[in-house]
Protein backbone atom coordinates (compact mmCIF):
# COMPACT_ATOMS: atom_id res chain seq x y z
CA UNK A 1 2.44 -32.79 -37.70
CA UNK A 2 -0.21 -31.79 -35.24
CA UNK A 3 -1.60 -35.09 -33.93
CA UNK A 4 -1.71 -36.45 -30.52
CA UNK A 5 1.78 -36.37 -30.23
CA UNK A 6 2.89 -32.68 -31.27
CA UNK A 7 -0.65 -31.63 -29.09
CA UNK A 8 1.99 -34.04 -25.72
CA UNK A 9 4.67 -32.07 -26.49
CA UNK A 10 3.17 -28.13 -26.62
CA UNK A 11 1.35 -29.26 -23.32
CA UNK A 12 4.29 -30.54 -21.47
CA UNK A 13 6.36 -27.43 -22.99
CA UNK A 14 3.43 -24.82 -21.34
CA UNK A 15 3.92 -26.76 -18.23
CA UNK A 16 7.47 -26.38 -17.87
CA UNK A 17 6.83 -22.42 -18.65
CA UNK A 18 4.73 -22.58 -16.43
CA UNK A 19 6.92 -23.52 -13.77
CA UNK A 20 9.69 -21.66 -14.86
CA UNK A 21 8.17 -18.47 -14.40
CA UNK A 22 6.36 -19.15 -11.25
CA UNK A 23 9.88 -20.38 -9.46
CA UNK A 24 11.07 -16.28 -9.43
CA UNK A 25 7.92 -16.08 -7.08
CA UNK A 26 8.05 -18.84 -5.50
CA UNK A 27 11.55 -18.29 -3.76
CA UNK A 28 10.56 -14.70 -3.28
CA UNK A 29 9.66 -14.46 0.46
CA UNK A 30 8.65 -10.75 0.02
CA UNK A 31 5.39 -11.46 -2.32
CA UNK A 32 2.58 -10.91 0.25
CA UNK A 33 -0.96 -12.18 -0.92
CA UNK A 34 -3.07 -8.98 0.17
CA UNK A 35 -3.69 -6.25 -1.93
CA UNK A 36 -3.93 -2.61 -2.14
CA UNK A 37 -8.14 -2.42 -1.36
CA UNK A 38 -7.03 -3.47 2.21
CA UNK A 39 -5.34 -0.86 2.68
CA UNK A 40 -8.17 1.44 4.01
CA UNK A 41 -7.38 5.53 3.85
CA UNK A 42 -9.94 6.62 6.08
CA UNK A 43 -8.51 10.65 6.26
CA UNK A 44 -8.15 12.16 4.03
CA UNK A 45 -10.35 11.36 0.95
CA UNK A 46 -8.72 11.43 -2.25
CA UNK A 47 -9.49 15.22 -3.19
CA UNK A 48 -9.72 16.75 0.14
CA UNK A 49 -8.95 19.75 0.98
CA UNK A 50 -6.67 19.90 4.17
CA UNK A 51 -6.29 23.01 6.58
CA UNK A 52 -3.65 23.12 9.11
CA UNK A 53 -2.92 20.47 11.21
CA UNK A 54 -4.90 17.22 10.24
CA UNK A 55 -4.98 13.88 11.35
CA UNK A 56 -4.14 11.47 8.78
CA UNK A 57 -5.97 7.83 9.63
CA UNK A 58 -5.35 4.71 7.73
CA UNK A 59 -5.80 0.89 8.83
CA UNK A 60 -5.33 -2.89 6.95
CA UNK A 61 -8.36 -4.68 6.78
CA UNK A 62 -7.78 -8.40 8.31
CA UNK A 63 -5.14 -7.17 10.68
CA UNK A 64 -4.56 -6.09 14.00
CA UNK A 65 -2.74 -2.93 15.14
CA UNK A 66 0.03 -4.61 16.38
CA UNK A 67 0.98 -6.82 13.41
CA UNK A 68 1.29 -4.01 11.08
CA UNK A 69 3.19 -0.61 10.67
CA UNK A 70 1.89 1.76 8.42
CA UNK A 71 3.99 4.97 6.79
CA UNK A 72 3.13 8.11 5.05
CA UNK A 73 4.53 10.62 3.21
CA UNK A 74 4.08 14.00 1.00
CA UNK A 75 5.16 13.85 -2.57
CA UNK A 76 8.34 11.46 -2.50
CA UNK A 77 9.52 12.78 0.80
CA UNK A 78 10.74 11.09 3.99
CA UNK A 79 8.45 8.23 4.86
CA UNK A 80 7.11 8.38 8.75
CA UNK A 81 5.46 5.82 10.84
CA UNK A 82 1.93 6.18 11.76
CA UNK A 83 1.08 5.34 15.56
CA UNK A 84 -1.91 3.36 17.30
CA UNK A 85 -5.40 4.70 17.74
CA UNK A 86 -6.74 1.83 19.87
CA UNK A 87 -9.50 4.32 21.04
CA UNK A 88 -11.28 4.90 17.89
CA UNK A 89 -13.32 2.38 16.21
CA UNK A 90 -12.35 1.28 13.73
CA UNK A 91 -9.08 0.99 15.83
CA UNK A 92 -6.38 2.46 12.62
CA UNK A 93 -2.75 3.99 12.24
CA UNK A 94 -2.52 7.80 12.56
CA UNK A 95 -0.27 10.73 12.48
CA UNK A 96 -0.62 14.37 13.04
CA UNK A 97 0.59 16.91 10.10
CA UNK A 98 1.01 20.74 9.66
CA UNK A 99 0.21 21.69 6.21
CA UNK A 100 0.93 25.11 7.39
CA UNK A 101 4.79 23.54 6.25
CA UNK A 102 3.64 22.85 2.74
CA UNK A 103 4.39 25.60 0.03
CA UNK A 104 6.42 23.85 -2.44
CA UNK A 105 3.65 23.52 -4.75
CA UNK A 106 0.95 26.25 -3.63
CA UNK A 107 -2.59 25.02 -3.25
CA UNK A 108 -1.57 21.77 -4.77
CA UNK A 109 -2.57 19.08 -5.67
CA UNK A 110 -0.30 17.12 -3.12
CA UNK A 111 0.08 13.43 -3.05
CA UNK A 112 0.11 11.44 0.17
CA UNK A 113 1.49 7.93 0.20
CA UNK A 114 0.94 5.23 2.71
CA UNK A 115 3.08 1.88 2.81
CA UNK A 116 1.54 -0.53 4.90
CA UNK A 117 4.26 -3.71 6.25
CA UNK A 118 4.17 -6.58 8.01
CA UNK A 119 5.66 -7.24 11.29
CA UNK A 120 8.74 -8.78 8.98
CA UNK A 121 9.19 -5.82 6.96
CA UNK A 122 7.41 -6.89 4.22
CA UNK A 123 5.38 -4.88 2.35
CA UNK A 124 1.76 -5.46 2.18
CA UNK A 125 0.06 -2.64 0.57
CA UNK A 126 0.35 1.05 -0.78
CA UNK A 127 -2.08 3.57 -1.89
CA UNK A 128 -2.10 7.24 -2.33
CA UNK A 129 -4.96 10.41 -2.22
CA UNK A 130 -4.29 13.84 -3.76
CA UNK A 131 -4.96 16.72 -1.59
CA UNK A 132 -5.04 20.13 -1.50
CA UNK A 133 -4.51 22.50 0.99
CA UNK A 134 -6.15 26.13 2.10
């Protein structure tokens, strides 16, 4: 019952698993091999405290500025594109904030997203810090 023959047959029925659940991915042209590590948050720190306007900085390791978009945003809220820094080294994404603007949740914490996409719109890598705010 489990000889060479039944041992054929569970092989060749793994294999065609196999391929049956890789096919979903393989047609999928949105599945991006990098992960979320590249995605470098280099301000703030995850448990910062933040204090009126701040410069949020954030890069993808392995790319350059121009093949990339990064966006951020507070708790859920609207997403907004980070610009160039080509002046800093390392060269990143950035964007200016006011937390003077955030009182919905006191002191916090807050969380900050960042959604990093390709130059197709695909996306690449996210991450998030909690902050708080003075």
């Amino acid at each position: 019952m489990f000889g060479p023959a039944g041992a054929g047959r569970r092989i060749v029925k793994l294999i065609a698993l196999t391929a049956l659940l890789a096919l979903p991915l393989g047609a999928c042209d949105d599945v991006v091999g990098i992960g979320d590590r590249d995605l470098d948050i280099i301000w703030p720190r995850n448990g910062a405290t933040l204090y009126g306007y701040e410069t949020l900085r954030a890069r993808v390791r392995g790319y350059d500025l121009d093949e990339y978009d990064i966006w951020w945003y507070v708790d859920d809220g609207v997403e907004r594109r980070m610009y160039n820094e080509w002046d800093y080294n390392p060269e990143h994404k950035s964007y200016e904030i006011d937390t003077w603007e955030w009182y919905w949740n006191g002191r916090g914490p807050y969380t900050i997203g960042f959604v990093a996409e390709d130059w197709r719109g695909r996306r690449i890598a996210e991450r998030t810090v909690r902050v708080y705010i003075e």
